[in-house]
Every structure is written in structure tokens, then in C-alpha cells.
PDB file of N, CA and C in Angstrom:
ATOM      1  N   UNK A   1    -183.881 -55.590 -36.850  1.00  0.00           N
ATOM      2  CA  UNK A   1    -183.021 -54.797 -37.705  1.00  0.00           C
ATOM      3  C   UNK A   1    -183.871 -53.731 -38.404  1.00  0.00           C
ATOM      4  N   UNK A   2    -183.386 -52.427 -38.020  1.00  0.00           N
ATOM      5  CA  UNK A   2    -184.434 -51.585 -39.016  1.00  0.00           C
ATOM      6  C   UNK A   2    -183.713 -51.599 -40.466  1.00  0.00           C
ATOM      7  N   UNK A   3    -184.753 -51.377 -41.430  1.00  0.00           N
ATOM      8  CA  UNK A   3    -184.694 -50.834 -42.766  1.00  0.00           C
ATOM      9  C   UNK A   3    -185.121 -50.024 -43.326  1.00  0.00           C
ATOM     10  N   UNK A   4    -184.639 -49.494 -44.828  1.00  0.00           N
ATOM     11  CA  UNK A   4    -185.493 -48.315 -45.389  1.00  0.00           C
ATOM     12  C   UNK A   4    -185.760 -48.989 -46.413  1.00  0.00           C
ATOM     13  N   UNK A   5    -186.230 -48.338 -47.410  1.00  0.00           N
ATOM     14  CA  UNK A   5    -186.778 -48.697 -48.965  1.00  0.00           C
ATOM     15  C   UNK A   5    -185.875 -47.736 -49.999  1.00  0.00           C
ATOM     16  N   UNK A   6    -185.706 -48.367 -51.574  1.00  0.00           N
ATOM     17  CA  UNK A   6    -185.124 -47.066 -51.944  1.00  0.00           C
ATOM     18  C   UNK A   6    -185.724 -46.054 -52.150  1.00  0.00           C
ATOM     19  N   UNK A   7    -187.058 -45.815 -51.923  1.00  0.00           N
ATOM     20  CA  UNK A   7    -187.688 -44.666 -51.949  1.00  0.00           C
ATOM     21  C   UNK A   7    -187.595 -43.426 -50.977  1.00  0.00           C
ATOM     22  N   UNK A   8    -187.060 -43.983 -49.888  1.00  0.00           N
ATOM     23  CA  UNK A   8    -186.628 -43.387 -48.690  1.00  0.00           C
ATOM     24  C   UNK A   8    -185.835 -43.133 -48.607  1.00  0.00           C
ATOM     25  N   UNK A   9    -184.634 -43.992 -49.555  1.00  0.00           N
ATOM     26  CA  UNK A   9    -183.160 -43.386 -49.456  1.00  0.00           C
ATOM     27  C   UNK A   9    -182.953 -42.387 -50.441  1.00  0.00           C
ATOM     28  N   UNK A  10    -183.615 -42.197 -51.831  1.00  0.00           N
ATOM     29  CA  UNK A  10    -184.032 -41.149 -52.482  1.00  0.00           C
ATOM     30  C   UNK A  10    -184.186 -40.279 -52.121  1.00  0.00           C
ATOM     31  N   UNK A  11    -185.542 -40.034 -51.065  1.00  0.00           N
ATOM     32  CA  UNK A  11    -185.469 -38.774 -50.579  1.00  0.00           C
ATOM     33  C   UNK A  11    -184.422 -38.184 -49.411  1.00  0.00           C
ATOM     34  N   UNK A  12    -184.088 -39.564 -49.051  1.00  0.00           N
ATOM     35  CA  UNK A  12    -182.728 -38.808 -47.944  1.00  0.00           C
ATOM     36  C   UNK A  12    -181.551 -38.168 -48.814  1.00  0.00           C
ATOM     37  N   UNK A  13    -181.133 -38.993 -50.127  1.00  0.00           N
ATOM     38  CA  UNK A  13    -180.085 -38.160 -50.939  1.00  0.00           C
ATOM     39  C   UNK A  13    -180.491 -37.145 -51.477  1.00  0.00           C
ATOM     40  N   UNK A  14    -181.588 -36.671 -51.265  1.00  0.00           N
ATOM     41  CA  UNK A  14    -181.893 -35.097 -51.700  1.00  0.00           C
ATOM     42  C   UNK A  14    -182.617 -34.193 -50.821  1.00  0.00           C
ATOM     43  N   UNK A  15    -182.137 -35.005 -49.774  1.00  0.00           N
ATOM     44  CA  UNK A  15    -182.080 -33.787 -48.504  1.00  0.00           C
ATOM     45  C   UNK A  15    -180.621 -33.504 -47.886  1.00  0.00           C
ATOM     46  N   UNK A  16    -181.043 -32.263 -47.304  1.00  0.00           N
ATOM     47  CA  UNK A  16    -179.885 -31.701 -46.492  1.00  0.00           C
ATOM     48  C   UNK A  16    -179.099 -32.466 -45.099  1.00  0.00           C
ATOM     49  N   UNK A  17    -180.106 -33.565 -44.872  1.00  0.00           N
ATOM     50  CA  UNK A  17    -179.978 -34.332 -43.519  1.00  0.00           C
ATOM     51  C   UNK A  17    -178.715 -34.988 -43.848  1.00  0.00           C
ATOM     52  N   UNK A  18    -177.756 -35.327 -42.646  1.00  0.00           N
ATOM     53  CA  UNK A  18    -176.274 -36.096 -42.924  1.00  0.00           C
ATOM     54  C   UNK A  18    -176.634 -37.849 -42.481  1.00  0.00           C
ATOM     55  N   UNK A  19    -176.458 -38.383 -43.371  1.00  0.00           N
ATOM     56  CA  UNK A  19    -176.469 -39.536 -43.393  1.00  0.00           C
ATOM     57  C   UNK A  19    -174.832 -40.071 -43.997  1.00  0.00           C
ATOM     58  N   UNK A  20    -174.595 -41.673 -43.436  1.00  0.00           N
ATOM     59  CA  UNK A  20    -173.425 -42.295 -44.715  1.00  0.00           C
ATOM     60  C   UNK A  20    -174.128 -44.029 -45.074  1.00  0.00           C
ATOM     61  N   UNK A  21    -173.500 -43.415 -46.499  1.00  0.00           N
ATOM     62  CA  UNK A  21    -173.946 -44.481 -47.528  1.00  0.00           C
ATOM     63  C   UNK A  21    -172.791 -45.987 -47.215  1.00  0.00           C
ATOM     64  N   UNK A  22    -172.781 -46.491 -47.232  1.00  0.00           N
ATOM     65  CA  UNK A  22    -172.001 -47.562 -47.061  1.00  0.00           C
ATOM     66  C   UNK A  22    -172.208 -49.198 -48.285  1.00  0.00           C
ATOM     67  N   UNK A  23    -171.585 -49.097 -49.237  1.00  0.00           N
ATOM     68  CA  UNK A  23    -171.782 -50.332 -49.759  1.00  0.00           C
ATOM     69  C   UNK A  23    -170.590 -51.493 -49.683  1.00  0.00           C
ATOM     70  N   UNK A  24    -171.390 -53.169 -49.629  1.00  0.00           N
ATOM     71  CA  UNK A  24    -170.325 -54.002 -48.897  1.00  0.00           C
ATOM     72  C   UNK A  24    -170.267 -55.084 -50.002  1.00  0.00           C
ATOM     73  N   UNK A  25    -170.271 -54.210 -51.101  1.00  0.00           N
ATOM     74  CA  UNK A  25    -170.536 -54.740 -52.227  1.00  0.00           C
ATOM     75  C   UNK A  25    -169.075 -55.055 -52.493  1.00  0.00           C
ATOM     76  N   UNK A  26    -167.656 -56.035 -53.673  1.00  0.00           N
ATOM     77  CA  UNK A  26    -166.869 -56.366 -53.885  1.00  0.00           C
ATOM     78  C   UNK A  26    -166.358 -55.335 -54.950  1.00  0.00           C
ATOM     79  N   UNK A  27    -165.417 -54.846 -55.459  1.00  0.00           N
ATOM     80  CA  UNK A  27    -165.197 -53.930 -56.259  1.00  0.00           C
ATOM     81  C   UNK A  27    -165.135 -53.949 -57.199  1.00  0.00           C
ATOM     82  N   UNK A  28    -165.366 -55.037 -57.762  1.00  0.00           N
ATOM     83  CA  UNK A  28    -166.134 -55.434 -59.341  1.00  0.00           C
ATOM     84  C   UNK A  28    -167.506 -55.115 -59.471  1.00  0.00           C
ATOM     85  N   UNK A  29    -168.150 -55.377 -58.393  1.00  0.00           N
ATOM     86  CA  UNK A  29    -169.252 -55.186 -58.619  1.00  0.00           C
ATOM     87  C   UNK A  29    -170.033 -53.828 -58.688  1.00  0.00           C
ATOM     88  N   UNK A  30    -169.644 -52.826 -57.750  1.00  0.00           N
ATOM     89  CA  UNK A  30    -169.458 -51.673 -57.840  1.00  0.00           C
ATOM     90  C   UNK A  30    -169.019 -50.937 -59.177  1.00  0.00           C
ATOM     91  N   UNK A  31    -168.024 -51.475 -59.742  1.00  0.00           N
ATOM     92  CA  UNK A  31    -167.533 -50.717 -60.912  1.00  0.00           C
ATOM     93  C   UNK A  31    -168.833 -50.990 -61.557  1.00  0.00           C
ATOM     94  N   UNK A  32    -169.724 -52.241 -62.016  1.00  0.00           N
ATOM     95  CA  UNK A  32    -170.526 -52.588 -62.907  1.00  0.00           C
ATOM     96  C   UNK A  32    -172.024 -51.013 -62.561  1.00  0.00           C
ATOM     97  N   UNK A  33    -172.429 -50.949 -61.080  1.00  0.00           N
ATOM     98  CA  UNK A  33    -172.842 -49.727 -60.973  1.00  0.00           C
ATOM     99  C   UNK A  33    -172.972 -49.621 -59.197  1.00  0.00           C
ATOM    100  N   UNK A  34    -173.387 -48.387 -59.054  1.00  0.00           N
ATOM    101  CA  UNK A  34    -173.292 -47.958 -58.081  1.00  0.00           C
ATOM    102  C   UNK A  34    -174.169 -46.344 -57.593  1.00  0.00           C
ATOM    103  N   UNK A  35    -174.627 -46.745 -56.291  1.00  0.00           N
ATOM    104  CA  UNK A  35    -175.462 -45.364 -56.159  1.00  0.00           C
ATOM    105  C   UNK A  35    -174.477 -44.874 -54.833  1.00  0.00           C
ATOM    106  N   UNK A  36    -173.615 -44.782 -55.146  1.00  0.00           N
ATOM    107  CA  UNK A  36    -172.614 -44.208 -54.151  1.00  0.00           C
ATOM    108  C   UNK A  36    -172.115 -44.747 -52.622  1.00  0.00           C
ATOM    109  N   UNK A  37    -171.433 -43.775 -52.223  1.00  0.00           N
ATOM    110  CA  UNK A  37    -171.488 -44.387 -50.709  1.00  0.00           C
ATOM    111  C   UNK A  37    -169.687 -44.758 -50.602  1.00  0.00           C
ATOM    112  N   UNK A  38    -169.556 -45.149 -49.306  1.00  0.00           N
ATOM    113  CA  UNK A  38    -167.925 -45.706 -49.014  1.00  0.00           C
ATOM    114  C   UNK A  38    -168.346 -47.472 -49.630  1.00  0.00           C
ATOM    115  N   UNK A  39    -167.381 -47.230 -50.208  1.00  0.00           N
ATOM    116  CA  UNK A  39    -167.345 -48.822 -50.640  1.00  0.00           C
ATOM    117  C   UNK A  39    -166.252 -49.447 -49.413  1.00  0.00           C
ATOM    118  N   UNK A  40    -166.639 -50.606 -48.834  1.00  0.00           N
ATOM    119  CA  UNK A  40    -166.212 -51.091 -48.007  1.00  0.00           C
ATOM    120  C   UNK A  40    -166.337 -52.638 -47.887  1.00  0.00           C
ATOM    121  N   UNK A  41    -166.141 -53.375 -48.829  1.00  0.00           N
ATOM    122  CA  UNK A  41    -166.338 -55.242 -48.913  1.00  0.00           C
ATOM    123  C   UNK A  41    -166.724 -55.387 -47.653  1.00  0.00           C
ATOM    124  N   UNK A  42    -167.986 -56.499 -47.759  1.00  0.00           N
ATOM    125  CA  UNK A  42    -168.057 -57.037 -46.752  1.00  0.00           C
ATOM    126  C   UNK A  42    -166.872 -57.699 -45.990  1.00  0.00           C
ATOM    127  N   UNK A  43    -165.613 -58.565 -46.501  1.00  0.00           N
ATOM    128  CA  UNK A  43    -165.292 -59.440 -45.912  1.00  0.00           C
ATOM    129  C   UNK A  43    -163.967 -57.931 -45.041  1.00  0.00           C
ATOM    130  N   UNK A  44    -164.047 -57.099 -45.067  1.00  0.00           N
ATOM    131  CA  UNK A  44    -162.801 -55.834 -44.739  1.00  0.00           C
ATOM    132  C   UNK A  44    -163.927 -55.121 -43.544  1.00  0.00           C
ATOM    133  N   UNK A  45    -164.999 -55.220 -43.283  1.00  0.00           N
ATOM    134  CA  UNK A  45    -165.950 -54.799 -42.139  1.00  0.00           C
ATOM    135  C   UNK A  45    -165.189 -54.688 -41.304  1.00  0.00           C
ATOM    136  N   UNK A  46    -164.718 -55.575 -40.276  1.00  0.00           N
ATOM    137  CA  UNK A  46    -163.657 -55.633 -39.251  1.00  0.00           C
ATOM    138  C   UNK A  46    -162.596 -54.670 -39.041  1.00  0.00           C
ATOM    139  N   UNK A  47    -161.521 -54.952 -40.105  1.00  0.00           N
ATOM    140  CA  UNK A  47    -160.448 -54.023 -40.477  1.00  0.00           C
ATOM    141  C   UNK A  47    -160.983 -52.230 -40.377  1.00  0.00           C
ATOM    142  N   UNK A  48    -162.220 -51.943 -40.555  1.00  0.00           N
ATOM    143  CA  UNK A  48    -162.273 -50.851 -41.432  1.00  0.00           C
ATOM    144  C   UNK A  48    -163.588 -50.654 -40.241  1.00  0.00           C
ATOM    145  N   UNK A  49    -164.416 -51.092 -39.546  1.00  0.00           N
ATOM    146  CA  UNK A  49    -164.936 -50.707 -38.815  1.00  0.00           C
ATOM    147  C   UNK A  49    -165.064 -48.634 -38.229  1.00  0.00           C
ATOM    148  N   UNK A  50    -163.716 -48.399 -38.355  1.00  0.00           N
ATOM    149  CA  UNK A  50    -163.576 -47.111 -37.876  1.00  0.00           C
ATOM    150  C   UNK A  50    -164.012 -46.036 -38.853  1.00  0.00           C
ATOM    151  N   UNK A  51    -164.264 -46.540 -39.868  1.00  0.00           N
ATOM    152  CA  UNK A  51    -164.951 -45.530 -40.665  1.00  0.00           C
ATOM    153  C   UNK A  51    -166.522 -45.321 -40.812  1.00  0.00           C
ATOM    154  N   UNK A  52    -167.024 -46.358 -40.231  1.00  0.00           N
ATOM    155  CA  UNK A  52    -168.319 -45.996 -39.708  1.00  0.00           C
ATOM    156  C   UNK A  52    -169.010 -45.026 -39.023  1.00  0.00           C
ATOM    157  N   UNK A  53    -169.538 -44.422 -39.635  1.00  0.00           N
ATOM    158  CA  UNK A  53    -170.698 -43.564 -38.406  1.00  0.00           C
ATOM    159  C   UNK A  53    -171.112 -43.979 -37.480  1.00  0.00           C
ATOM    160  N   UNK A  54    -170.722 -43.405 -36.002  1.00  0.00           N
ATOM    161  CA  UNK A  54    -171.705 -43.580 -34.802  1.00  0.00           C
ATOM    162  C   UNK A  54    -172.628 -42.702 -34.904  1.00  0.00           C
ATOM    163  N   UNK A  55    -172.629 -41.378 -35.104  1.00  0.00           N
ATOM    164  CA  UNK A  55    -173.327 -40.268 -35.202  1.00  0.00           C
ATOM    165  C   UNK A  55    -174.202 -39.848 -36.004  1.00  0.00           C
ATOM    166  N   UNK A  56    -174.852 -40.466 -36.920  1.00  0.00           N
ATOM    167  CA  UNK A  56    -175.782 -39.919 -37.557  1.00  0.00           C
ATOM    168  C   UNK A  56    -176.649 -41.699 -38.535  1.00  0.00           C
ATOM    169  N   UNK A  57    -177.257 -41.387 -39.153  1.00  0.00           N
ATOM    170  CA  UNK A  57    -177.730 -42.684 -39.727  1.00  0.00           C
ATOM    171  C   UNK A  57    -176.914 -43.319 -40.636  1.00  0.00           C
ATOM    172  N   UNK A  58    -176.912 -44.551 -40.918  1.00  0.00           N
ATOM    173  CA  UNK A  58    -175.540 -45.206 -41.364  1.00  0.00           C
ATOM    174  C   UNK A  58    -176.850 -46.243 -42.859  1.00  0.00           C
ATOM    175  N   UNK A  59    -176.866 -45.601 -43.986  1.00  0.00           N
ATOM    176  CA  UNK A  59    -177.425 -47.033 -44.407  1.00  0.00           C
ATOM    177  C   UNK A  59    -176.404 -47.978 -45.511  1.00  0.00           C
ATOM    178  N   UNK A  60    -176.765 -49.102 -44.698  1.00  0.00           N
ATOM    179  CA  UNK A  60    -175.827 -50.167 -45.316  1.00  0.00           C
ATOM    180  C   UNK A  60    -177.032 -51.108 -46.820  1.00  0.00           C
ATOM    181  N   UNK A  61    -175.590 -51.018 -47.840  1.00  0.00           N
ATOM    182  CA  UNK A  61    -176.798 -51.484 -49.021  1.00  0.00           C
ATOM    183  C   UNK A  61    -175.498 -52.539 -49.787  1.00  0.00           C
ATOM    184  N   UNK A  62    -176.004 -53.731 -50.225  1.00  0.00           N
ATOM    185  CA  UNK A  62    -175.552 -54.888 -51.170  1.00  0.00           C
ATOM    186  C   UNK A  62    -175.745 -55.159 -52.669  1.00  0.00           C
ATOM    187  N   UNK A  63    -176.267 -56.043 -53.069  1.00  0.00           N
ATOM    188  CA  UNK A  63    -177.064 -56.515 -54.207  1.00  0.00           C
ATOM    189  C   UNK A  63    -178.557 -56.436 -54.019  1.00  0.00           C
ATOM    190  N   UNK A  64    -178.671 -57.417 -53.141  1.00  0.00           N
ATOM    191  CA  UNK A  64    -180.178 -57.586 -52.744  1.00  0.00           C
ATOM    192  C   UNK A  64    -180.585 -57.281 -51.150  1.00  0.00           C
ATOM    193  N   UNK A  65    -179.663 -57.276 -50.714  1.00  0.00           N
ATOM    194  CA  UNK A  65    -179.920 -57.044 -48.908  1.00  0.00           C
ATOM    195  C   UNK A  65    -179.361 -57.851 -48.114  1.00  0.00           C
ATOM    196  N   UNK A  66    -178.758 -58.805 -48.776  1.00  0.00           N
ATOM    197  CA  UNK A  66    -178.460 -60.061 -48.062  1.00  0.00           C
ATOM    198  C   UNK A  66    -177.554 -59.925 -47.189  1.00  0.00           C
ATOM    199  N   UNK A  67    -176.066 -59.323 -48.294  1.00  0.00           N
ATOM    200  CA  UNK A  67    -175.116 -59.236 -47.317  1.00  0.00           C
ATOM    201  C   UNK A  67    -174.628 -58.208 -46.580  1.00  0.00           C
ATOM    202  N   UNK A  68    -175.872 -57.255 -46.740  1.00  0.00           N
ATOM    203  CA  UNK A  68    -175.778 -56.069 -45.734  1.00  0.00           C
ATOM    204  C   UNK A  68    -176.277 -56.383 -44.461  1.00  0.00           C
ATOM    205  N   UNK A  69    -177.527 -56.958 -44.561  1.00  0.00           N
ATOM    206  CA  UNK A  69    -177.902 -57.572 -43.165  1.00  0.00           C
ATOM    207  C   UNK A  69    -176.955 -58.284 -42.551  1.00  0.00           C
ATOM    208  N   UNK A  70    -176.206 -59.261 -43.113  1.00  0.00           N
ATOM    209  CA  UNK A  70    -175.409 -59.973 -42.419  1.00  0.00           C
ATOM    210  C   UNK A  70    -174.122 -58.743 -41.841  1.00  0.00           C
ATOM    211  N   UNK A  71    -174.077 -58.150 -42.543  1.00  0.00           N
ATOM    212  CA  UNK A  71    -172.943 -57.044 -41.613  1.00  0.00           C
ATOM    213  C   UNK A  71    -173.522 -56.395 -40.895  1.00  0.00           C
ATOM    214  N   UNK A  72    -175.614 -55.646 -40.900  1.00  0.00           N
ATOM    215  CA  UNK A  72    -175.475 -55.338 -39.840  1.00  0.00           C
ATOM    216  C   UNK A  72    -175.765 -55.731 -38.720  1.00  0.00           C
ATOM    217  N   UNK A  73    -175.722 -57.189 -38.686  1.00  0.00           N
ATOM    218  CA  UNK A  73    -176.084 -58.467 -37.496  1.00  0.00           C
ATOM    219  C   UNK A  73    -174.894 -58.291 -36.775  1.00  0.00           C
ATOM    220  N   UNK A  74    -173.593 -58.273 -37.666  1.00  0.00           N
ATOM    221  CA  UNK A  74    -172.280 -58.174 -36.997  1.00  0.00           C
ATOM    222  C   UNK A  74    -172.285 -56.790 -36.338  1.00  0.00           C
ATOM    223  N   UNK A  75    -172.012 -55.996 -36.989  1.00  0.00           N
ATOM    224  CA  UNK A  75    -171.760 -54.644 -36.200  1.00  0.00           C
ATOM    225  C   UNK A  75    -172.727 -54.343 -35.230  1.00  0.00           C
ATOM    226  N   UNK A  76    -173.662 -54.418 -34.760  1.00  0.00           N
ATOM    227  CA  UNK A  76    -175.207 -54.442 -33.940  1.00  0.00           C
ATOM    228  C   UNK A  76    -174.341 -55.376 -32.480  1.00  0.00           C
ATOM    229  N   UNK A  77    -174.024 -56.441 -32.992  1.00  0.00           N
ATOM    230  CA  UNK A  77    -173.807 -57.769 -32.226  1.00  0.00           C
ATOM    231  C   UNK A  77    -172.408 -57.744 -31.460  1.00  0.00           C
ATOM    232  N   UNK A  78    -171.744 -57.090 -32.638  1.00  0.00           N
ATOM    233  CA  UNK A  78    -170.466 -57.128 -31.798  1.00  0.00           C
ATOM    234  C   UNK A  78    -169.598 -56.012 -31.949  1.00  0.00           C
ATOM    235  N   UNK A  79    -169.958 -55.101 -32.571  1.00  0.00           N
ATOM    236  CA  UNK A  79    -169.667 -53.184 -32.053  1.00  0.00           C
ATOM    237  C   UNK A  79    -170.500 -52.178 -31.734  1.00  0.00           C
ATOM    238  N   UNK A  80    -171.555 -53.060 -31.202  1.00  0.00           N
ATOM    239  CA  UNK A  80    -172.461 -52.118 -30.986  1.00  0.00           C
ATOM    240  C   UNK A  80    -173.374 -50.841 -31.424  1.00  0.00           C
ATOM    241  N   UNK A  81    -173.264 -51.038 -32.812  1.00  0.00           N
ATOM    242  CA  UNK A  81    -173.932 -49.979 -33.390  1.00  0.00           C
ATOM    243  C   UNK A  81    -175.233 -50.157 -32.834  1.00  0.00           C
ATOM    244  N   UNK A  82    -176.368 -48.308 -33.522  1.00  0.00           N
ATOM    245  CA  UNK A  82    -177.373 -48.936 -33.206  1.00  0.00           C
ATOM    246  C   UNK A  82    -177.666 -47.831 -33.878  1.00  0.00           C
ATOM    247  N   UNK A  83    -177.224 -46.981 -35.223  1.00  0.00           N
ATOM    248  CA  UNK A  83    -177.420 -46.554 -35.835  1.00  0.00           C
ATOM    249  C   UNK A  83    -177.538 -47.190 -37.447  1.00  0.00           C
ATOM    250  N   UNK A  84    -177.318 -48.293 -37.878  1.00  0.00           N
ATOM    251  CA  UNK A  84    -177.751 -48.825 -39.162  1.00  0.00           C
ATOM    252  C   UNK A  84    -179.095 -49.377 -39.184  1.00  0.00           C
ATOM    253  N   UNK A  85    -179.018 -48.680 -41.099  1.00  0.00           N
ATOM    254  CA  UNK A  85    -180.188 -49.345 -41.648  1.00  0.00           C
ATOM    255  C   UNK A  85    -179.900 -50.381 -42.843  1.00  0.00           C
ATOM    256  N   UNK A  86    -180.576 -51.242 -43.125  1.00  0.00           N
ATOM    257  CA  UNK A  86    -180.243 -51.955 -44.574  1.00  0.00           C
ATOM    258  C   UNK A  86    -180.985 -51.993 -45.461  1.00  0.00           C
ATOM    259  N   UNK A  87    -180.870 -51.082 -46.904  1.00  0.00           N
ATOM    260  CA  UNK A  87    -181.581 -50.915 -47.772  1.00  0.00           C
ATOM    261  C   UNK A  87    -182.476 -52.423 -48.336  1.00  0.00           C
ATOM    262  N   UNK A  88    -183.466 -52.228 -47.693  1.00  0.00           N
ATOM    263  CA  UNK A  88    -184.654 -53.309 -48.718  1.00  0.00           C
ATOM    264  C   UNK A  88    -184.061 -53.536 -50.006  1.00  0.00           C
ATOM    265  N   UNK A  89    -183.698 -54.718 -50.497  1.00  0.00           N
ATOM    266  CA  UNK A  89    -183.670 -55.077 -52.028  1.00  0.00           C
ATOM    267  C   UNK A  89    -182.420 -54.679 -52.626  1.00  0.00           C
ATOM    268  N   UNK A  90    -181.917 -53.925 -52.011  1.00  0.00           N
ATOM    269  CA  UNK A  90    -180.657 -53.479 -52.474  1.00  0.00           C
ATOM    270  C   UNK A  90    -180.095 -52.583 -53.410  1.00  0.00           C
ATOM    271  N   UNK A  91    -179.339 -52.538 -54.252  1.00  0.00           N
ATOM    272  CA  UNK A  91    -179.278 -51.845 -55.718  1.00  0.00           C
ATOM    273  C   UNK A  91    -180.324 -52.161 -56.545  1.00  0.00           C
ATOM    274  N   UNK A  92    -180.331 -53.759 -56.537  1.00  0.00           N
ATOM    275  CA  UNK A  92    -181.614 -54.379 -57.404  1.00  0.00           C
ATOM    276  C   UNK A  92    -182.508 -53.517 -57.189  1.00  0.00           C
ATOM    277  N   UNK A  93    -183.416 -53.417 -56.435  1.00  0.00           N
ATOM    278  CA  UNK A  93    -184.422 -52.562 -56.260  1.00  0.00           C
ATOM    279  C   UNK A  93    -184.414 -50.971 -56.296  1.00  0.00           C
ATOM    280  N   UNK A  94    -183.213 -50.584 -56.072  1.00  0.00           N
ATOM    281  CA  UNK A  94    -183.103 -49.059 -56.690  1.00  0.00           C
ATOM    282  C   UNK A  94    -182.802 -48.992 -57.957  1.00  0.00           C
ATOM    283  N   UNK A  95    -182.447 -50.150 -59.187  1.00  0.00           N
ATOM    284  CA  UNK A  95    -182.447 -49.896 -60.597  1.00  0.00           C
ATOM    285  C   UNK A  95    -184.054 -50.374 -61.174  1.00  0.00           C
ATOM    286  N   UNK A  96    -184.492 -51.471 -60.787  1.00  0.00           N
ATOM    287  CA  UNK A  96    -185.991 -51.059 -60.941  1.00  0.00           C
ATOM    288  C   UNK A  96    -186.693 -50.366 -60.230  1.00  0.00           C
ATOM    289  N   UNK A  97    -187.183 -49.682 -59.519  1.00  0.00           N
ATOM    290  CA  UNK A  97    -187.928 -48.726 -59.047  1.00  0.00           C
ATOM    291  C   UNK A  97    -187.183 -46.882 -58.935  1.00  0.00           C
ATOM    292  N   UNK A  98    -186.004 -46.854 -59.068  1.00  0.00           N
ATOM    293  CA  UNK A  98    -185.469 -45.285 -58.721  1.00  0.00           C
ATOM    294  C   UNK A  98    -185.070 -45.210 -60.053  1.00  0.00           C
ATOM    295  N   UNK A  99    -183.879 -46.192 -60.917  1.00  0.00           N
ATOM    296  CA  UNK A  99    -182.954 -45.211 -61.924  1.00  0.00           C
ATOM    297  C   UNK A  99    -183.041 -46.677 -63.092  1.00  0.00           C
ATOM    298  N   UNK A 100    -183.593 -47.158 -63.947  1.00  0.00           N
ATOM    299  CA  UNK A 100    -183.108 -47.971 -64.634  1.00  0.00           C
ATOM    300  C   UNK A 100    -182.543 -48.050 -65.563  1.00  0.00           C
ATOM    301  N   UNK A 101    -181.975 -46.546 -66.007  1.00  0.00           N
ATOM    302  CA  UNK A 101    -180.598 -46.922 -66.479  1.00  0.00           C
ATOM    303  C   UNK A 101    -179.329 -47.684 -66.286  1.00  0.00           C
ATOM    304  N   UNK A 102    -179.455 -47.819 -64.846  1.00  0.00           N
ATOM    305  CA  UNK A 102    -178.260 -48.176 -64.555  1.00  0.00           C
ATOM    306  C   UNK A 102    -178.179 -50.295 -65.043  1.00  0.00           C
ATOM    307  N   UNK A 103    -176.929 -50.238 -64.977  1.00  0.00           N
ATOM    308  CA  UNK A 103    -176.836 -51.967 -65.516  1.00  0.00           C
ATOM    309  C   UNK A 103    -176.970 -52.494 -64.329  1.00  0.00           C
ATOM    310  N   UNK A 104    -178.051 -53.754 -64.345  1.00  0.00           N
ATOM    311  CA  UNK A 104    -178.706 -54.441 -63.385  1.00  0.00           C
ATOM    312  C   UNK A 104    -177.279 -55.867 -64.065  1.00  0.00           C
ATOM    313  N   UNK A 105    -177.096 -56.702 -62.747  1.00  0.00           N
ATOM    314  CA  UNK A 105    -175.944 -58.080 -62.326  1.00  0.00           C
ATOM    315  C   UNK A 105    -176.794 -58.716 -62.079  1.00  0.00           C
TER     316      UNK A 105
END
């Protein structure tokens, strides 16, 4: 499974390059904070599949990584992507290391 760091996804949100953000985070949790992206629950992956990027880099981000990997085991496995990444550490790790303002869960 490849990954990035949030240091990498930093500099991808402040470049011109087209990427999509994807979080499979629950919508509570999101409200609490968020570094953008289609919010898309993990457990709605299936349903909603079609809003995924084939075409360009796709990074998928959680809490900690956990349950992004597990979606992109699924989509890899059984839609064939082969464009996702899953942010290392997750939000967690982009409120300590990128923005810590934001409210850490």
C-alpha cells in the first residue's frame, strides 16, 4: 500500500497538481475538525465508490490511518484502484506536526 506523510500532503495542498482528498472519517467526527476533502464514511465506500478518482492521485485519510487503510485494501482488492494513498497517522499527525490549532479527538 503506498503512503504519504502530512508533510507531503502539505505540500501537495499548495501546489497546483490535481489530487482528491477523501476522508472516511464519520460526520461527527469531521465536524470536531477537518483538513478537507469529500467526506465519505467508511462504512458508505461501496455505495459511493463512483466518486472516486481513477485519474489522478486519490489520498485517503482517517484518525490515525487505520481505517483508511482498511478502505484502501478494499478498493485496491476489489475495484481495482491503483491510484490511492493513505495518509501516515492521519489527522492526528497533521494536528501535531502541520496545524495545532486544530482540536485533536
Amino acid at each position: 500500500m503506498k503512503s504519504i506523510n502530512v508533510q507531503e500532503l502539505q505540500t501537495m495542498k499548495s501546489s497546483s497538481k490535481p489530487f482528491q482528498l477523501i476522508d472516511v472519517r464519520e460526520l461527527h467526527e469531521s465536524e470536531i475538525c477537518s483538513i478537507g476533502g469529500t467526506l465519505i464514511p467508511m462504512n458508505q465506500i461501496p455505495m459511493r465508490v463512483h466518486e472516486i478518482a481513477k485519474d489522478q492521485p486519490v489520498i485517503v485519510y482517517c484518525r490515525a490511518g487505520m481505517r483508511s487503510a482498511s478502505v484502501i485494501q478494499y478498493l485496491e482488492s476489489q475495484e481495482g484502484f491503483e491510484n490511492l494513498y493513505n495518509l501516515e497517522g492521519g489527522i492526528l499527525d497533521w494536528i501535531r506536526e502541520i496545524d495545532s490549532s486544530m482540536t485533536s479527538y
